[in-house]
N, C-alpha and C. Protein backbone atom coordinates (compact mmCIF):
# COMPACT_ATOMS: atom_id res chain seq x y z
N UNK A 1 -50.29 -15.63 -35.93
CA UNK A 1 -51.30 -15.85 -34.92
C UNK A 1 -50.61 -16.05 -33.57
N UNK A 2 -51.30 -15.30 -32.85
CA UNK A 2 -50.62 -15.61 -31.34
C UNK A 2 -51.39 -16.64 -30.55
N UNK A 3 -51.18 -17.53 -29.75
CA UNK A 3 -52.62 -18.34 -28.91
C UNK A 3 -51.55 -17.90 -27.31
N UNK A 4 -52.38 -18.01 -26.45
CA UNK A 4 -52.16 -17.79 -25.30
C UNK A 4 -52.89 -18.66 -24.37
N UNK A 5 -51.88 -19.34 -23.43
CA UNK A 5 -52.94 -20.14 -22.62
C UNK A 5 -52.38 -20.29 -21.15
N UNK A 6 -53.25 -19.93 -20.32
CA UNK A 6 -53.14 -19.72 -18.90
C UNK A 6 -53.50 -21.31 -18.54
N UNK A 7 -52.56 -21.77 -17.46
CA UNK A 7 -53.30 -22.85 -16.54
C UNK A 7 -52.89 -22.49 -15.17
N UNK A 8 -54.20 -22.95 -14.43
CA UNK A 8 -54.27 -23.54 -12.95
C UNK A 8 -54.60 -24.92 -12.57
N UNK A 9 -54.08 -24.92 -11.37
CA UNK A 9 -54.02 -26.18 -10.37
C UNK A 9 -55.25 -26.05 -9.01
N UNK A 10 -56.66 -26.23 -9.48
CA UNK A 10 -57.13 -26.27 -7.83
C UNK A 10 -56.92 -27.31 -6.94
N UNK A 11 -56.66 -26.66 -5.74
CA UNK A 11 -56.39 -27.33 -4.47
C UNK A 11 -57.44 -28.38 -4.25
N UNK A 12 -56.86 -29.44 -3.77
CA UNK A 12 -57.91 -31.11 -3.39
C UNK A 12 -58.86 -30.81 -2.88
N UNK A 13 -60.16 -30.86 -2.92
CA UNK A 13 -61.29 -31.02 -2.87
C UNK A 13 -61.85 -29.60 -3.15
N UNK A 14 -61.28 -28.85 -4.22
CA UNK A 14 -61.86 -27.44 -4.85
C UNK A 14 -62.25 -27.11 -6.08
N UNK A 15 -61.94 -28.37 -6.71
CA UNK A 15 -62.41 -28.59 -8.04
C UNK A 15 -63.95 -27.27 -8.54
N UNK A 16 -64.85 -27.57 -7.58
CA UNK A 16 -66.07 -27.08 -8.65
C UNK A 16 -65.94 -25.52 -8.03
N UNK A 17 -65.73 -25.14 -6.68
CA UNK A 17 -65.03 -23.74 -6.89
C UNK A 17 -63.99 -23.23 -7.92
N UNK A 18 -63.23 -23.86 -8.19
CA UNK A 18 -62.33 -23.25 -9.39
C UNK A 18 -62.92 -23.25 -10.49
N UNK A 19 -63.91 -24.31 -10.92
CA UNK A 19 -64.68 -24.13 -11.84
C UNK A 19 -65.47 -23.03 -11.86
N UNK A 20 -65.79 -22.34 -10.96
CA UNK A 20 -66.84 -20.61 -10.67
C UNK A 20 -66.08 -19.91 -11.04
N UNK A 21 -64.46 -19.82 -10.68
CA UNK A 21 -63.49 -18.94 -10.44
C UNK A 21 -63.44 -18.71 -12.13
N UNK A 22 -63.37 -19.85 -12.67
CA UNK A 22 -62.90 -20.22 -14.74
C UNK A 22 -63.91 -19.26 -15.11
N UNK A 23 -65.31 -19.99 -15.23
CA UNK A 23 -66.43 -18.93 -15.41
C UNK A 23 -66.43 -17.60 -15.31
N UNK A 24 -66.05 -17.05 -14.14
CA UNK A 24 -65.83 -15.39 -13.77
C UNK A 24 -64.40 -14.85 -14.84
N UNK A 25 -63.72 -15.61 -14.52
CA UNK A 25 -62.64 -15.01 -15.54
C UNK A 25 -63.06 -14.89 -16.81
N UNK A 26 -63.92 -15.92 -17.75
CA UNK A 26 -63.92 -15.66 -18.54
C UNK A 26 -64.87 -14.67 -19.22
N UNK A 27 -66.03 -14.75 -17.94
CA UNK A 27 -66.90 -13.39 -18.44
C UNK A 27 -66.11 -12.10 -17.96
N UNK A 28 -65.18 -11.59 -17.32
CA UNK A 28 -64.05 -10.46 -17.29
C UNK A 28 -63.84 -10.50 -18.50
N UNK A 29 -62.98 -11.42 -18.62
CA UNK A 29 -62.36 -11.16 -20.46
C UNK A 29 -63.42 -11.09 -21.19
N UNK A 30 -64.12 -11.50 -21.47
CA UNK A 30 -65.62 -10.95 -22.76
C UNK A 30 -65.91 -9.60 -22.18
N UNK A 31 -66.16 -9.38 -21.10
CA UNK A 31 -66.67 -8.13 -20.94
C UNK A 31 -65.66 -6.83 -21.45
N UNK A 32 -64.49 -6.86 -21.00
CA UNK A 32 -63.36 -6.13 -20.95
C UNK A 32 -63.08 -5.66 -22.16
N UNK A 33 -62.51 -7.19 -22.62
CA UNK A 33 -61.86 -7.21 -24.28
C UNK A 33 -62.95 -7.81 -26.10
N UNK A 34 -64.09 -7.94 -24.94
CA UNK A 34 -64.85 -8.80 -26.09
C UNK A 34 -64.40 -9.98 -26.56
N UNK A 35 -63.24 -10.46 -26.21
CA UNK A 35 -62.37 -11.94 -26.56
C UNK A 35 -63.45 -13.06 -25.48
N UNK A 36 -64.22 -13.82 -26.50
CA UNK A 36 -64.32 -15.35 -25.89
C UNK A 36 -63.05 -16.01 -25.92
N UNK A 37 -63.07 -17.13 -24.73
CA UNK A 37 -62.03 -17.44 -24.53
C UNK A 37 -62.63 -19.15 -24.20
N UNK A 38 -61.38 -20.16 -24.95
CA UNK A 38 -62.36 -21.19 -24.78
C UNK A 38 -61.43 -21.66 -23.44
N UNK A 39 -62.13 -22.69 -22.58
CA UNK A 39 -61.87 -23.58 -21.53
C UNK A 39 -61.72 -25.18 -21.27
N UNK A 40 -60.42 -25.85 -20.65
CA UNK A 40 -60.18 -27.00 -21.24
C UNK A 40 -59.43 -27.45 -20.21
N UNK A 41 -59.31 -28.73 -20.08
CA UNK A 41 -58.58 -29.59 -18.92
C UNK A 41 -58.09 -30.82 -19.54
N UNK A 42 -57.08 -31.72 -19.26
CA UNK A 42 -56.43 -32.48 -19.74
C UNK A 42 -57.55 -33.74 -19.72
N UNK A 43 -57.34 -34.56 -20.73
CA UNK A 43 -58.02 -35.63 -20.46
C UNK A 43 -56.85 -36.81 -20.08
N UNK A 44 -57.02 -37.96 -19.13
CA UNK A 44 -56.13 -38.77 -18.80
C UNK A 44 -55.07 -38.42 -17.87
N UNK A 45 -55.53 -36.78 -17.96
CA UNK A 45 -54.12 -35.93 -16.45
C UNK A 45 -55.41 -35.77 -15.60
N UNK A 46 -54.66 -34.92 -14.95
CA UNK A 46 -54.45 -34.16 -13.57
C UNK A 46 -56.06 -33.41 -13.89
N UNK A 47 -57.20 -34.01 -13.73
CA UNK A 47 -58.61 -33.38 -13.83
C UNK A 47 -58.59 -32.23 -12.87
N UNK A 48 -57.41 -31.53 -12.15
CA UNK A 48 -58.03 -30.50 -11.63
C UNK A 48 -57.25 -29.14 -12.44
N UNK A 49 -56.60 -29.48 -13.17
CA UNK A 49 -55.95 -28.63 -13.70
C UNK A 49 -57.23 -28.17 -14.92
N UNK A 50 -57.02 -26.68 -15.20
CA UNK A 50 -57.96 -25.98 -16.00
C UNK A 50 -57.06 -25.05 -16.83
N UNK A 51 -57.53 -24.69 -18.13
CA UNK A 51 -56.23 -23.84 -18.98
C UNK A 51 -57.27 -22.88 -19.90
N UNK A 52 -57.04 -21.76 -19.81
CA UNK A 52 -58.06 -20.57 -21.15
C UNK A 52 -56.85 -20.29 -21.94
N UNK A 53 -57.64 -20.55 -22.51
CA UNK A 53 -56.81 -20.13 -24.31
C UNK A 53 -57.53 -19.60 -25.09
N UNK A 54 -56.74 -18.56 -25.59
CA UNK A 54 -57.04 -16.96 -26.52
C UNK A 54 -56.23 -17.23 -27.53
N UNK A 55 -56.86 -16.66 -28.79
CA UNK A 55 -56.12 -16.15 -30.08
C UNK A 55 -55.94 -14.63 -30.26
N UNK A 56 -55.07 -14.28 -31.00
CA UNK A 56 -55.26 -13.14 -31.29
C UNK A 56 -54.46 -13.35 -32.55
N UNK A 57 -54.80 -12.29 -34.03
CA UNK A 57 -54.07 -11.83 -35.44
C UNK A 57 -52.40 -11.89 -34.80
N UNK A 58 -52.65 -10.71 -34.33
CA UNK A 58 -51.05 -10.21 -33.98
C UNK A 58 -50.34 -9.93 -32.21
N UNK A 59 -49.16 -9.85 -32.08
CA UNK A 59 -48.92 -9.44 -30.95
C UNK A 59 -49.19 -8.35 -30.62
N UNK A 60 -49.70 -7.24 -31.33
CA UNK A 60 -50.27 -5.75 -30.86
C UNK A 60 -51.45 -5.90 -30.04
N UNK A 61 -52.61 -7.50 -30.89
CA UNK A 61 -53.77 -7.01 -30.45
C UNK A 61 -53.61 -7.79 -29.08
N UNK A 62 -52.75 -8.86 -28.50
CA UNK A 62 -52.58 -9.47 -27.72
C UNK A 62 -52.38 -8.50 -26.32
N UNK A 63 -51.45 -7.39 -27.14
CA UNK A 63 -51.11 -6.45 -26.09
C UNK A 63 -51.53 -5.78 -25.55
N UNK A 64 -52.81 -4.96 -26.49
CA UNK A 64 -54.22 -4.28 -26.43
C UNK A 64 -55.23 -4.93 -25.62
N UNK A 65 -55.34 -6.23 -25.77
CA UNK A 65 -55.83 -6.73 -24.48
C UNK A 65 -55.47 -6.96 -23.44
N UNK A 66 -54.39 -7.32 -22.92
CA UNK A 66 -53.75 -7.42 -21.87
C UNK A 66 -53.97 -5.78 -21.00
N UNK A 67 -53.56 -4.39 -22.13
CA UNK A 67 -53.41 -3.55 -21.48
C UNK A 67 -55.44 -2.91 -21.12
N UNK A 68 -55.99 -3.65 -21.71
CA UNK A 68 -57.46 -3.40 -21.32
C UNK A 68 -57.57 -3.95 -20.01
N UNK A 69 -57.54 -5.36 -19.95
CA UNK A 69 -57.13 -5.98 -18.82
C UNK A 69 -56.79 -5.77 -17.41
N UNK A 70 -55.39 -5.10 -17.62
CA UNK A 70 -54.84 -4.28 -16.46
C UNK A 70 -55.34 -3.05 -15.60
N UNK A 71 -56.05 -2.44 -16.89
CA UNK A 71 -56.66 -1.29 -16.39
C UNK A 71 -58.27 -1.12 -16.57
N UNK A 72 -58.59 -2.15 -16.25
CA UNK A 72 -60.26 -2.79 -16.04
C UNK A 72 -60.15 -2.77 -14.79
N UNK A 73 -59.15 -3.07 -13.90
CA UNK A 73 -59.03 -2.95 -12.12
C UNK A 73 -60.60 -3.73 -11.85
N UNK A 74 -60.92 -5.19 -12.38
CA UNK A 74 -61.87 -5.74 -12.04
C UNK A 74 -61.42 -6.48 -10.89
């Protein structure tokens, strides 16, 4: 199993814009790759930090998405 997980840092007082920004990304990726992707922030940290995390079987299909991804030019 592969998991993959992206994080960001929004800038001080951008919190609920980055929260739009999370949202949009993750309907890209459903749309693109069909991968839901779940969404998560530290509890007891840094509340502006945000992280998506994906599974995938194998590193092929990881790659297969990524290369959907790239060439979605969303």
């Amino acid at each position: 199993m592969i998991t993959f997980v992206r994080t960001a840092t929004a800038a001080p007082g951008k919190l609920f814009d980055a929260l739009k920004w999370v949202k949009e990304i993750t309907a890209i990726v459903k749309r693109v790759t069909g991968k839901d992707m779940a969404v998560g922030n530290p509890f007891g940290g840094a509340v502006t930090e945000v992280a998506w995390i994906a599974q995938w079987d194998s590193v092929g299909q990881a790659d297969e998405a990524f290369v959907e991804l790239l060439a979605a030019n969303t």
